[in-house]
Protein backbone atom coordinates (compact mmCIF):
# COMPACT_ATOMS: atom_id res chain seq x y z
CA UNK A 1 18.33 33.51 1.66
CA UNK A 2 16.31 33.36 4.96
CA UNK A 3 12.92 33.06 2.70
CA UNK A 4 14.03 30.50 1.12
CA UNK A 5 15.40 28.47 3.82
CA UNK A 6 12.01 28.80 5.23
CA UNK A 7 9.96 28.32 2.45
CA UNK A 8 12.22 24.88 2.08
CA UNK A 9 11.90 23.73 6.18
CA UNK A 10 7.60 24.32 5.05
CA UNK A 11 7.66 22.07 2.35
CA UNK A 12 9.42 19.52 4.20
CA UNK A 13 6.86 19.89 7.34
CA UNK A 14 4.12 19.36 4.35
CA UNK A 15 5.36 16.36 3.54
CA UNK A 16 5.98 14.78 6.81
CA UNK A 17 2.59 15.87 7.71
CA UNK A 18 1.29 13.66 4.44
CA UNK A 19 3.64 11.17 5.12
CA UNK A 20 2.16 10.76 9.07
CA UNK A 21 -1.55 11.61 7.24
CA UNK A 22 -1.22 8.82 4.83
CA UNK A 23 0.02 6.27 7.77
CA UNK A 24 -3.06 6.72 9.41
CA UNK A 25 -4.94 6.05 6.34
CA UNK A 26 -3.28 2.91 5.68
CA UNK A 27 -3.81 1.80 8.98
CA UNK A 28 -7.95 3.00 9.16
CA UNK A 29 -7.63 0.59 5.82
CA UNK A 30 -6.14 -1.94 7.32
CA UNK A 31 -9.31 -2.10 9.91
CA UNK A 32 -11.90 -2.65 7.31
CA UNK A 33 -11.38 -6.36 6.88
CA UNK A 34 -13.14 -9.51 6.16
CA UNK A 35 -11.47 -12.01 7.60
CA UNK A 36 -9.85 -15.31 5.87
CA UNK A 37 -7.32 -17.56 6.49
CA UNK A 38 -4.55 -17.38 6.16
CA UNK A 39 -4.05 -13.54 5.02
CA UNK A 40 -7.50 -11.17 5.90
CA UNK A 41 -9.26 -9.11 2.89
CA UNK A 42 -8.86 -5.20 3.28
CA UNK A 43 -9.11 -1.92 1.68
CA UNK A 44 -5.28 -1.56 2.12
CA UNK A 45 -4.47 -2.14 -1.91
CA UNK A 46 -6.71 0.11 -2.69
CA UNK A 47 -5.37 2.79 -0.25
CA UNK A 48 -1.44 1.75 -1.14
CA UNK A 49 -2.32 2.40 -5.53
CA UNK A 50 -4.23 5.58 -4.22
CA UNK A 51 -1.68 7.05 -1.92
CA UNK A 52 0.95 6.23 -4.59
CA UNK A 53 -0.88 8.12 -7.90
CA UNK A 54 -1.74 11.17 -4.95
CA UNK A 55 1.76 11.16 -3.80
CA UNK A 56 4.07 10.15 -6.18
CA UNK A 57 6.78 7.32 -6.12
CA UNK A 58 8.56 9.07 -3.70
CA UNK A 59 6.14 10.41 -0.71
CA UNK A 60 3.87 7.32 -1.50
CA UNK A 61 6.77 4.84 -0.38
CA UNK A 62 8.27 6.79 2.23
CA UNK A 63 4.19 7.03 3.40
CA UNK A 64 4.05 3.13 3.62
CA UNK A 65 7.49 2.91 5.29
CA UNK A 66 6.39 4.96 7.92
CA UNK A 67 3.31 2.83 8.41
CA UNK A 68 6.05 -0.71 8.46
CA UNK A 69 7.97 1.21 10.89
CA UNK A 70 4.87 2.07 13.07
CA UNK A 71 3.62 -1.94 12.95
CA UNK A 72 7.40 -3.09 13.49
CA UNK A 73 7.65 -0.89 16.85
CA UNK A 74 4.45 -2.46 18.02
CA UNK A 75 1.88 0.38 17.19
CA UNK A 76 -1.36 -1.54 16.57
CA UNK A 77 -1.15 -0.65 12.99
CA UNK A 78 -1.69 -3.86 10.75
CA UNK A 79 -4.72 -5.79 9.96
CA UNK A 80 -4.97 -8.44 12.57
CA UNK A 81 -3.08 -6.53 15.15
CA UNK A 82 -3.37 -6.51 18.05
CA UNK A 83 -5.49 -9.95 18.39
CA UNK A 84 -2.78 -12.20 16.67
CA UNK A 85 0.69 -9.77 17.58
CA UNK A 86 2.55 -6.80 17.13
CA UNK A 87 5.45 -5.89 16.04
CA UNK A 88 8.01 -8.29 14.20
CA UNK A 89 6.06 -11.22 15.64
CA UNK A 90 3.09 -9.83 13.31
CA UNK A 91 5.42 -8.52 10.90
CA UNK A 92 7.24 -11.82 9.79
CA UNK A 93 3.96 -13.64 9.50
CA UNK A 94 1.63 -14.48 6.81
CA UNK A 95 1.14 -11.64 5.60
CA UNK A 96 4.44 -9.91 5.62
CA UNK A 97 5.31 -10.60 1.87
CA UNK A 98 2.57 -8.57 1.11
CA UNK A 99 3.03 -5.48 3.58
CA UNK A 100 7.00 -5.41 1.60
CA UNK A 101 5.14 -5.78 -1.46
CA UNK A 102 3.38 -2.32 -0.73
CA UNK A 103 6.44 -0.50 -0.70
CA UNK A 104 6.92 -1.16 -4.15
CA UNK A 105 3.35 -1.17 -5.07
CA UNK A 106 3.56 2.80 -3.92
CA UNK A 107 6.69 3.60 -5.99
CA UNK A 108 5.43 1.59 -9.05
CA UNK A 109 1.77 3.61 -8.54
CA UNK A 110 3.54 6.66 -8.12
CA UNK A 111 4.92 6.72 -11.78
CA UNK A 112 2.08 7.48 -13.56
CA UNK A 113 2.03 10.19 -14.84
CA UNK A 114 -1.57 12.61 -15.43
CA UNK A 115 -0.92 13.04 -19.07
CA UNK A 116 -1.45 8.78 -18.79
CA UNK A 117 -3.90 7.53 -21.02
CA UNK A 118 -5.95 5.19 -19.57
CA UNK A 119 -4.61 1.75 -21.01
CA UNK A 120 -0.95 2.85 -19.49
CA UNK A 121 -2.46 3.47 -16.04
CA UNK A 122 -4.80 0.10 -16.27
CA UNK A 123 -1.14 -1.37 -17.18
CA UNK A 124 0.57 0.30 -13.89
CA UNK A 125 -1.91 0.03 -11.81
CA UNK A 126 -2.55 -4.13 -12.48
CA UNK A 127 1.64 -3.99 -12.35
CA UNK A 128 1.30 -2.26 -9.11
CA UNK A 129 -0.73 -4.73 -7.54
CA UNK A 130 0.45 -8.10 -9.09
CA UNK A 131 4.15 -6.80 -7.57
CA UNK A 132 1.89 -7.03 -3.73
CA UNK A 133 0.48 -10.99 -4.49
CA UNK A 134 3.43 -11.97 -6.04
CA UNK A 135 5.89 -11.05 -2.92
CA UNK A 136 2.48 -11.81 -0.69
CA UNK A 137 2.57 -15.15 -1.91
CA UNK A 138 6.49 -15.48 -2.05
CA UNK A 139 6.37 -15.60 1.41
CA UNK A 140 3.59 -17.45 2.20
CA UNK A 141 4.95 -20.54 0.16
CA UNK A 142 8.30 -20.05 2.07
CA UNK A 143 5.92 -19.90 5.12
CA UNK A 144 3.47 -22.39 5.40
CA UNK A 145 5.20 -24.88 2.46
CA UNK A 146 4.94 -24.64 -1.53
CA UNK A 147 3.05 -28.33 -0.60
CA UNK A 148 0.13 -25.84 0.07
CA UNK A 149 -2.34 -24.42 -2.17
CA UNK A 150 -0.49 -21.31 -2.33
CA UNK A 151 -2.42 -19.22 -4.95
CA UNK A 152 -6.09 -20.32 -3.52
CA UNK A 153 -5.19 -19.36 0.01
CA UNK A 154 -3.38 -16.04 -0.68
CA UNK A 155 -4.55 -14.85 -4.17
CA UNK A 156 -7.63 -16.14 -5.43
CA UNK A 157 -10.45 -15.21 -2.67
CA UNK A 158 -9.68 -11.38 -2.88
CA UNK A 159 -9.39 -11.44 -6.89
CA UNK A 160 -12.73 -10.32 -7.61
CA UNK A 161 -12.33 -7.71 -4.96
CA UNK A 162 -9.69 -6.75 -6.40
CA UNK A 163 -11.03 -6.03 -9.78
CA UNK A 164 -13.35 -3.82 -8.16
CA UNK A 165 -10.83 -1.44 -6.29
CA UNK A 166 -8.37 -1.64 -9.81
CA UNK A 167 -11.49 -0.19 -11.42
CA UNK A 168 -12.60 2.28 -9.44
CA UNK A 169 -8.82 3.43 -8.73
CA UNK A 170 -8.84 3.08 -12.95
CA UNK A 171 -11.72 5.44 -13.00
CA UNK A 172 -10.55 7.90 -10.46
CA UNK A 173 -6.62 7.97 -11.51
CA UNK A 174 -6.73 11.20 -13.65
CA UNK A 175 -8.94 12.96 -10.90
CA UNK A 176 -6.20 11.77 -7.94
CA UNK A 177 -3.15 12.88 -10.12
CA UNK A 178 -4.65 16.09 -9.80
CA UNK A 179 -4.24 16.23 -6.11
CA UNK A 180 -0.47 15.28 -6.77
CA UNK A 181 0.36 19.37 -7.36
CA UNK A 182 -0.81 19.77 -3.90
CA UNK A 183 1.94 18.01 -2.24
């Protein structure tokens, strides 16, 4: 009973330590920007879909909650932070519809599954990061005004860059579900 007990309390401390791992990683993503107005371009997509097919549904959201959690107390965590704010002031601004959107970008990556053929994980993958645009640009119409170009300021500037991280995480997916027997 007392091996097991332990063996249990070990696997837990694994997965807090990816959890804390994978926050860092988020936020080292969120650093490598180019900026535009009025939401930046980063490797954070890429790093969400990645951490959720490594992870799973469940680590991979409970990864990216940690990382809200760490921006909302005012850790330095998120993209434009700490030039333009921290904490909730950063939070609830532009780009807050798409930091909630990662939380279910992570779940919806974390369903695939390694015996995925490659059409069904293009599929989840595109579904994974439509869910982050659509809520990123939810808010920003609610924002700055639906009067706005709302799709040509917060979608259409990072689509080709996009296309480029869907097909290398495309690529890489049956490689990175490998890793997911690790955790």
């Amino acid at each position: 009973m007392e091996i097991s007990k332990t063996l249990q309390n070990y696997k837990y401390l694994k997965y807090l330590l990816f959890i804390f791992l994978g926050s860092i990683l988020i936020t080292l993503s969120a650093k490598i920007k180019i900026p535009f107005y009025p939401v930046p371009m980063t490797m954070q997509t890429f790093v969400i879909i990645m951490l959720g097919i490594v992870f799973g549904s469940k680590i991979g959201t409970a990864t990216v909650f940690l990382y809200l959690l760490e921006g909302l107390f005012g850790l330095p965590v998120f993209s434009n932070s700490p030039e333009r704010g921290v904490g909730l002031v950063y939070f609830t601004g532009p780009t807050m519809g798409y930091l909630i959107g990662f939380l279910f970008a992570a779940y919806s990556a974390g369903k695939i599954k390694l015996d995925s053929n490659y059409l069904e994980i293009f599929i989840k993958i595109i579904f994974s990061v439509l869910i982050i645009y659509c809520l990123g640009m939810l808010w920003l119409g609610i924002l700055i005004g639906w009067d706005k170009p709302i799709f040509s300021l917060g979608a259409k500037p990072f689509l080709l860059a996009e296309l480029l991280k869907i097909t290398l995480l495309i690529v890489s997916a049956k490689y990175l579900l490998r890793f997911r027997k690790f955790i």
